[in-house]
N, C-alpha and C. Protein backbone atom coordinates (compact mmCIF):
# COMPACT_ATOMS: atom_id res chain seq x y z
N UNK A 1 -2.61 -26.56 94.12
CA UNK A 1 -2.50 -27.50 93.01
C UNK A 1 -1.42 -26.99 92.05
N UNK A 2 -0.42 -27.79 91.69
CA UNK A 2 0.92 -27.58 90.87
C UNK A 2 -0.07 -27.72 89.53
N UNK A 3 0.44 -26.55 88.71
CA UNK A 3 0.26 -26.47 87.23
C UNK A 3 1.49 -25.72 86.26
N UNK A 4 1.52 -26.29 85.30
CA UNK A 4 2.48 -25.50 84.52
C UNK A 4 2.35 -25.26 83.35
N UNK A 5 1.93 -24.20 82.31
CA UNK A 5 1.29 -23.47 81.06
C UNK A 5 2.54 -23.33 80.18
N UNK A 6 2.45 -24.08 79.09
CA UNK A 6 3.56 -23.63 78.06
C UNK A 6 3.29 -22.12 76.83
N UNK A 7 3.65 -21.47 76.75
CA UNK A 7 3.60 -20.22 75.90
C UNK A 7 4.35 -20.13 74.88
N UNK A 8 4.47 -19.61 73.49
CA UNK A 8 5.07 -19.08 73.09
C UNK A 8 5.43 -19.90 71.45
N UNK A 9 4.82 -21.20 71.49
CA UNK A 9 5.58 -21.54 70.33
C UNK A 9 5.09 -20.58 68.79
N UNK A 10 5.30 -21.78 67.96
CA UNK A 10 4.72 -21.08 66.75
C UNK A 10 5.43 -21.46 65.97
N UNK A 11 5.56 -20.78 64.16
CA UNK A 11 6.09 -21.23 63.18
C UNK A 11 7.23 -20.17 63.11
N UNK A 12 8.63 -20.33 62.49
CA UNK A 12 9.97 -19.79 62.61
C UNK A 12 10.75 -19.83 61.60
N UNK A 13 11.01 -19.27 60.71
CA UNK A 13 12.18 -19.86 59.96
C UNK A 13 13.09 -20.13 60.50
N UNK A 14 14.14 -20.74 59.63
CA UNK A 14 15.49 -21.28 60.35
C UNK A 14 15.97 -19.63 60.38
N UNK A 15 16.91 -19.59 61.45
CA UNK A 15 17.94 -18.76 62.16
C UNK A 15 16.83 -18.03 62.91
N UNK A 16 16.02 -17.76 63.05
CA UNK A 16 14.84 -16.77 63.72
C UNK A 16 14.74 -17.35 65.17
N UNK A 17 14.10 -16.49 65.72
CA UNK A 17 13.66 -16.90 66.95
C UNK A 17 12.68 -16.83 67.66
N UNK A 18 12.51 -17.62 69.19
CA UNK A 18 11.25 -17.68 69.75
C UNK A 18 11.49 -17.71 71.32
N UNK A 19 10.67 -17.01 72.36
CA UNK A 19 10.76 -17.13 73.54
C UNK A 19 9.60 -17.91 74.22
N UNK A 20 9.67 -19.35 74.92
CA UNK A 20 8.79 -19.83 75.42
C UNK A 20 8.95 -19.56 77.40
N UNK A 21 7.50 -18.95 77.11
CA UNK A 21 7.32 -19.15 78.78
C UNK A 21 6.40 -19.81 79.33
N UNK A 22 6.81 -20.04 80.63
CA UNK A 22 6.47 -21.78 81.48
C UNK A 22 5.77 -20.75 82.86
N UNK A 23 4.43 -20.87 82.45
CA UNK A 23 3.78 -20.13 84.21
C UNK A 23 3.24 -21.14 85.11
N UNK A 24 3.76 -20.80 86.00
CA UNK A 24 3.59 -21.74 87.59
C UNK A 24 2.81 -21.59 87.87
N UNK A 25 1.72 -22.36 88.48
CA UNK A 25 1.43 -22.04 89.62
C UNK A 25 1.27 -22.91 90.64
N UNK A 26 0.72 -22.56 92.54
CA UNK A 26 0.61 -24.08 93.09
C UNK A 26 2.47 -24.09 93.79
N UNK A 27 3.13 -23.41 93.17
CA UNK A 27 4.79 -23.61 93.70
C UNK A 27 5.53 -22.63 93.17
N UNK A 28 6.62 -22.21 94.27
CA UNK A 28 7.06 -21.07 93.47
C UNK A 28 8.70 -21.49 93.05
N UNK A 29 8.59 -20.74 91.93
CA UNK A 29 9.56 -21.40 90.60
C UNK A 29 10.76 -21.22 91.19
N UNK A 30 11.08 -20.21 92.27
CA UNK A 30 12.83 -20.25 92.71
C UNK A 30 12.83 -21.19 93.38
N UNK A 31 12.05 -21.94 94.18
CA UNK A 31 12.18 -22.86 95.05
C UNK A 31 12.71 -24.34 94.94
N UNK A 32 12.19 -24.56 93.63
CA UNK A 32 12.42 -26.09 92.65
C UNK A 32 13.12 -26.20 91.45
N UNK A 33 13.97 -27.00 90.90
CA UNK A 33 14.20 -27.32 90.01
C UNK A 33 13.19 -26.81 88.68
N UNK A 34 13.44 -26.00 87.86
CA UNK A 34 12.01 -26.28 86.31
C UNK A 34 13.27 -26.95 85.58
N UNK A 35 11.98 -27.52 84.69
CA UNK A 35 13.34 -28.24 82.93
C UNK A 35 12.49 -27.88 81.98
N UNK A 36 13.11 -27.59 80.68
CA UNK A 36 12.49 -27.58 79.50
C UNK A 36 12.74 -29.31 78.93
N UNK A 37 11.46 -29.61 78.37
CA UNK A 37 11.87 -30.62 77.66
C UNK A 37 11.26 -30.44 76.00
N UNK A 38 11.86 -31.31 74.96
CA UNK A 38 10.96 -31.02 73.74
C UNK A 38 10.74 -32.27 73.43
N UNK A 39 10.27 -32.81 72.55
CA UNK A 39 9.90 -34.23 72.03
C UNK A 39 9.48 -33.84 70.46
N UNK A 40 10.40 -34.67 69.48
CA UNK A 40 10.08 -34.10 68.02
C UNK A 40 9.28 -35.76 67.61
N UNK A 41 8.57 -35.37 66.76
CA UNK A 41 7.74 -36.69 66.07
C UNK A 41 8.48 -38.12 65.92
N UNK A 42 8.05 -39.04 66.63
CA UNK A 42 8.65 -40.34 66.49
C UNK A 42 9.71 -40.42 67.45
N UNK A 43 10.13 -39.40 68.27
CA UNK A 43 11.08 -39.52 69.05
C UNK A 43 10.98 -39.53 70.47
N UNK A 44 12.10 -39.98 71.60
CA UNK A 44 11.92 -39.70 72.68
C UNK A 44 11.99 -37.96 73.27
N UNK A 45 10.57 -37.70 74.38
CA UNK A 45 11.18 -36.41 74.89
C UNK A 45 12.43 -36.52 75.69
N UNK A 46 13.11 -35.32 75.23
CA UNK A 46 14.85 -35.45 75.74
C UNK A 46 14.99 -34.11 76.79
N UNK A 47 15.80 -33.94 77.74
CA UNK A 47 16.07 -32.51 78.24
C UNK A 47 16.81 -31.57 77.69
N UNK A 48 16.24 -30.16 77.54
CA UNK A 48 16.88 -29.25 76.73
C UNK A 48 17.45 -28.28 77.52
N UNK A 49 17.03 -27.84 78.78
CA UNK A 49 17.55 -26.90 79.27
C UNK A 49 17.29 -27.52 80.86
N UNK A 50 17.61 -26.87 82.41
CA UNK A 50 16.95 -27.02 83.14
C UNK A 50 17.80 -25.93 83.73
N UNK A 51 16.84 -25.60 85.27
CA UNK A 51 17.32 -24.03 86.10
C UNK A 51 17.41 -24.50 87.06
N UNK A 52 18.52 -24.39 87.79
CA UNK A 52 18.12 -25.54 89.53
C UNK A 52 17.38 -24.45 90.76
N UNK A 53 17.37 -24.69 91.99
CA UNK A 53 16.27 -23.46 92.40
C UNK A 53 17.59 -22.47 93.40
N UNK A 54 18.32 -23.13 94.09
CA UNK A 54 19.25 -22.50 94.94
C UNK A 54 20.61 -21.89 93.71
N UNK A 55 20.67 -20.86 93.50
CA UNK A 55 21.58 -19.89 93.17
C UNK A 55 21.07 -20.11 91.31
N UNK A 56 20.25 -20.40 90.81
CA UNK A 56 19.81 -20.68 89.88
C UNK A 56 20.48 -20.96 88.81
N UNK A 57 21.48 -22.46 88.99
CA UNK A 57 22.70 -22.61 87.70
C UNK A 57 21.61 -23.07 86.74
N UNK A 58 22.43 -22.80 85.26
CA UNK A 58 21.44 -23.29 84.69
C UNK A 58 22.19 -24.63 83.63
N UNK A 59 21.82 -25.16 83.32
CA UNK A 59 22.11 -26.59 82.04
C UNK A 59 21.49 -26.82 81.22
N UNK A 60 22.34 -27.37 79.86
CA UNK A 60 21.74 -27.37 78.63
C UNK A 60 22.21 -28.21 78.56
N UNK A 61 21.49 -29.08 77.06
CA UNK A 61 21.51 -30.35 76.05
C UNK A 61 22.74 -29.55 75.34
N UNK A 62 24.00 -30.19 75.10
CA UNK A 62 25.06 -29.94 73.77
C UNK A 62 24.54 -29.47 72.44
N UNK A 63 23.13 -29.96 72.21
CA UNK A 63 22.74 -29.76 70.63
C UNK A 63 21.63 -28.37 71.27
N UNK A 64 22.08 -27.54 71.67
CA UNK A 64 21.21 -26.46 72.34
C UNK A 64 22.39 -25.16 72.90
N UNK A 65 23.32 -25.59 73.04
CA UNK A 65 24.43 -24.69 73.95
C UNK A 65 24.98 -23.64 72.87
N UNK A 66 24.55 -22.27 73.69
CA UNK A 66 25.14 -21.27 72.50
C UNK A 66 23.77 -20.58 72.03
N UNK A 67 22.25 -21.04 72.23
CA UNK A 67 21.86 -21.00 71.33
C UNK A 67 20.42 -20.83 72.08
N UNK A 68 20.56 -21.52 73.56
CA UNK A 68 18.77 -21.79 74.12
C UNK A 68 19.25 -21.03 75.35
N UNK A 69 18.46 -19.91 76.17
CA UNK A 69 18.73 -19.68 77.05
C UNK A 69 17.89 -19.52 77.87
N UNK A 70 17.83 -20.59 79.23
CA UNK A 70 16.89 -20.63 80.25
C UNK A 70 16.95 -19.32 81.44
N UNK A 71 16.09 -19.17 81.31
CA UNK A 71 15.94 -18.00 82.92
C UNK A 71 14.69 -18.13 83.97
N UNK A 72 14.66 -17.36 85.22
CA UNK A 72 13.09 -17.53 85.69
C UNK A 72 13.23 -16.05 85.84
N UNK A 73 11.95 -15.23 86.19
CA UNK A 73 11.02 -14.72 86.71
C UNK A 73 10.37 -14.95 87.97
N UNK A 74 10.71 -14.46 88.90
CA UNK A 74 10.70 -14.66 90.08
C UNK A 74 9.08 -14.22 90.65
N UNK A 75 9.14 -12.85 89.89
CA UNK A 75 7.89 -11.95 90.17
C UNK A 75 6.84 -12.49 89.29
N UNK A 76 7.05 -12.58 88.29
CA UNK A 76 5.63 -13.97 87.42
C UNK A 76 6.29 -15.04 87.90
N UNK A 77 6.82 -15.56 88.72
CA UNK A 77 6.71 -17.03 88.80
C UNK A 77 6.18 -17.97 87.60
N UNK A 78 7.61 -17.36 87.02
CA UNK A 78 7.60 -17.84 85.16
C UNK A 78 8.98 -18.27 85.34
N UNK A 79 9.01 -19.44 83.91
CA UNK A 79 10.58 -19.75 83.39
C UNK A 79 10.74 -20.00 82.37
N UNK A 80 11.32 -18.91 81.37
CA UNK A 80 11.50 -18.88 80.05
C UNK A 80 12.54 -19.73 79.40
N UNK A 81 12.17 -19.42 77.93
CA UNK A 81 13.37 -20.37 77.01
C UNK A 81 13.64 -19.50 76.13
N UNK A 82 14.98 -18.76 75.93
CA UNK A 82 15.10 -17.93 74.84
C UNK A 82 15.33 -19.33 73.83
N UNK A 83 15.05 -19.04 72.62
CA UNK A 83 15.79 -19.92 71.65
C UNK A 83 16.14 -19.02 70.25
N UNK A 84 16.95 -19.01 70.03
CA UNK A 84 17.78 -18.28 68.90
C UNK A 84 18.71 -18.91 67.99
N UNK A 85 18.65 -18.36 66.87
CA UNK A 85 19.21 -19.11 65.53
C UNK A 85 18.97 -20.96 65.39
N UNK A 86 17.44 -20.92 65.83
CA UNK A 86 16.53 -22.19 65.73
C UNK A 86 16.64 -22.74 63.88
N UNK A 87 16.91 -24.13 64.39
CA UNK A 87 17.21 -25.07 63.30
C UNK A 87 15.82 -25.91 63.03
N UNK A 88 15.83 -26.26 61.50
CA UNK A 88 14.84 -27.20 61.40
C UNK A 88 14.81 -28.80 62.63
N UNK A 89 16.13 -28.87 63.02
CA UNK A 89 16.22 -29.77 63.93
C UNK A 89 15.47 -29.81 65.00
N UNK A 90 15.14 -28.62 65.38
CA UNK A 90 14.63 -28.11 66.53
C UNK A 90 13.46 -28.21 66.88
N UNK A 91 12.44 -28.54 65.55
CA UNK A 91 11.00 -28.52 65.59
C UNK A 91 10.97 -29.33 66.86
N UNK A 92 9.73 -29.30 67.56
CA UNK A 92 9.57 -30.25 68.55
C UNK A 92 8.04 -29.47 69.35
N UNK A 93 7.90 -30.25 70.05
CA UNK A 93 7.10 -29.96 71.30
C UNK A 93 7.96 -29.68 72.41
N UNK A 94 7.60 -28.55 73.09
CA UNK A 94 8.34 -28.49 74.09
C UNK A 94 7.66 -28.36 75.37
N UNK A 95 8.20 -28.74 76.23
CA UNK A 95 7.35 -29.50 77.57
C UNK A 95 8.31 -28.53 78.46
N UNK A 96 7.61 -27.86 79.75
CA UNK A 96 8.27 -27.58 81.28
C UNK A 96 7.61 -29.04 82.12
N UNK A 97 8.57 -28.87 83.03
CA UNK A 97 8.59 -30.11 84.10
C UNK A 97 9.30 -29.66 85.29
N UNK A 98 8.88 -29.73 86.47
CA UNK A 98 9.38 -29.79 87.58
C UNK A 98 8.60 -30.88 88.87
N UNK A 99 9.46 -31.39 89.50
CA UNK A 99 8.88 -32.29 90.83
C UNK A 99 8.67 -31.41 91.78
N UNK A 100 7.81 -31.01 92.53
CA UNK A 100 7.83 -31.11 93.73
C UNK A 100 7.06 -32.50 94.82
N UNK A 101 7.47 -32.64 95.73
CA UNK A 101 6.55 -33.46 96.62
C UNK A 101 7.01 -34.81 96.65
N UNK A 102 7.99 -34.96 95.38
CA UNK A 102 8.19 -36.43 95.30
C UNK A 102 7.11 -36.61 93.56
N UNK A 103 6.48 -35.36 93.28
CA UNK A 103 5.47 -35.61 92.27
C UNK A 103 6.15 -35.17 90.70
N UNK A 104 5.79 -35.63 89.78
CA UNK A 104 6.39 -35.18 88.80
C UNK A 104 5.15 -34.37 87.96
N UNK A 105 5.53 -33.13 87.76
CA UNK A 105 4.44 -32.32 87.35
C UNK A 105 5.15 -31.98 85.64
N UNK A 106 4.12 -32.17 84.96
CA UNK A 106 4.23 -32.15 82.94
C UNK A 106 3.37 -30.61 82.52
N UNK A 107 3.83 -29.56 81.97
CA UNK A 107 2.73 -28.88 81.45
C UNK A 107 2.08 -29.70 79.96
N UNK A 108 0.96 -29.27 79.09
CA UNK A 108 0.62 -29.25 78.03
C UNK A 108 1.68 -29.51 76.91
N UNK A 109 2.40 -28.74 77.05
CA UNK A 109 3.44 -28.54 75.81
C UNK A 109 2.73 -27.33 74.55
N UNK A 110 4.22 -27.18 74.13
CA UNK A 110 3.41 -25.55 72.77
C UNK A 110 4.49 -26.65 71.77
N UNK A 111 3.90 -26.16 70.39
CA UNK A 111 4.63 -26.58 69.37
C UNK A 111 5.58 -25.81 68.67
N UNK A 112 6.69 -25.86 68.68
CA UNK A 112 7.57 -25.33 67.99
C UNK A 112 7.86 -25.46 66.32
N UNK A 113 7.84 -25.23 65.31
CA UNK A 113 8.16 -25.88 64.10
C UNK A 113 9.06 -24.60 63.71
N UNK A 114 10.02 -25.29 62.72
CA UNK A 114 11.34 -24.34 62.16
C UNK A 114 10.98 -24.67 60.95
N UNK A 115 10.87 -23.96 60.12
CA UNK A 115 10.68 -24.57 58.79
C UNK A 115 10.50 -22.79 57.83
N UNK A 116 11.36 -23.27 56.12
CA UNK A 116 10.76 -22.20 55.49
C UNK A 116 9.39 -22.22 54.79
């Protein structure tokens, strides 16, 4: 059974930072595509980062580049989100997502807030 656990949010001031990690299980994380997604109040969830599974390139949202950095963990069959010099913009929920099967699998989501 595919599952995916969000970790890590919390409260931040602006420029500070936070590492969210995304634990698998049910599939292993080099194999598939993961994405970070966030969704801030009233808005659509958008893609912020994603890791592809073969040679593991990774891609970011423009309003993220410089600043969010995706990786996996092969051995936790984990996939993190560095995020650094986090903006009040940034508050959000942030969601992992990956398909396998043809299935689209959502974790929980953790809450992020930037704020002084």
């Amino acid at each position: 059974q595919v599952q995916l656990v969000e970790s890590g949010g919390g409260l931040v001031q602006p420029g500070g930072s936070l590492r969210l990690s995304c634990a698998a299980s049910g599939f292993t994380v080099s194999h598939y595509f993961v994405n970070w997604y966030r969704q801030a109040p009233g808005k659509e969830r958008v893609l912020v980062a994603a890791i592809s599974s073969t040679g593991g390139t990774t891609t970011y949202a423009e309003s993220v580049k410089g600043r969010f950095t995706i990786s996996r963990d092969n051995a936790k069959n984990t996939v993190a989100l560095q995020m650094n010099s986090l903006k009040p913009e940034d508050t959000a929920v942030y969601y992992c997502k990956t398909v396998v099967g043809l299935v689209t699998y959502w974790g929980q989501g953790t809450q992020v807030t930037v704020s002084s």
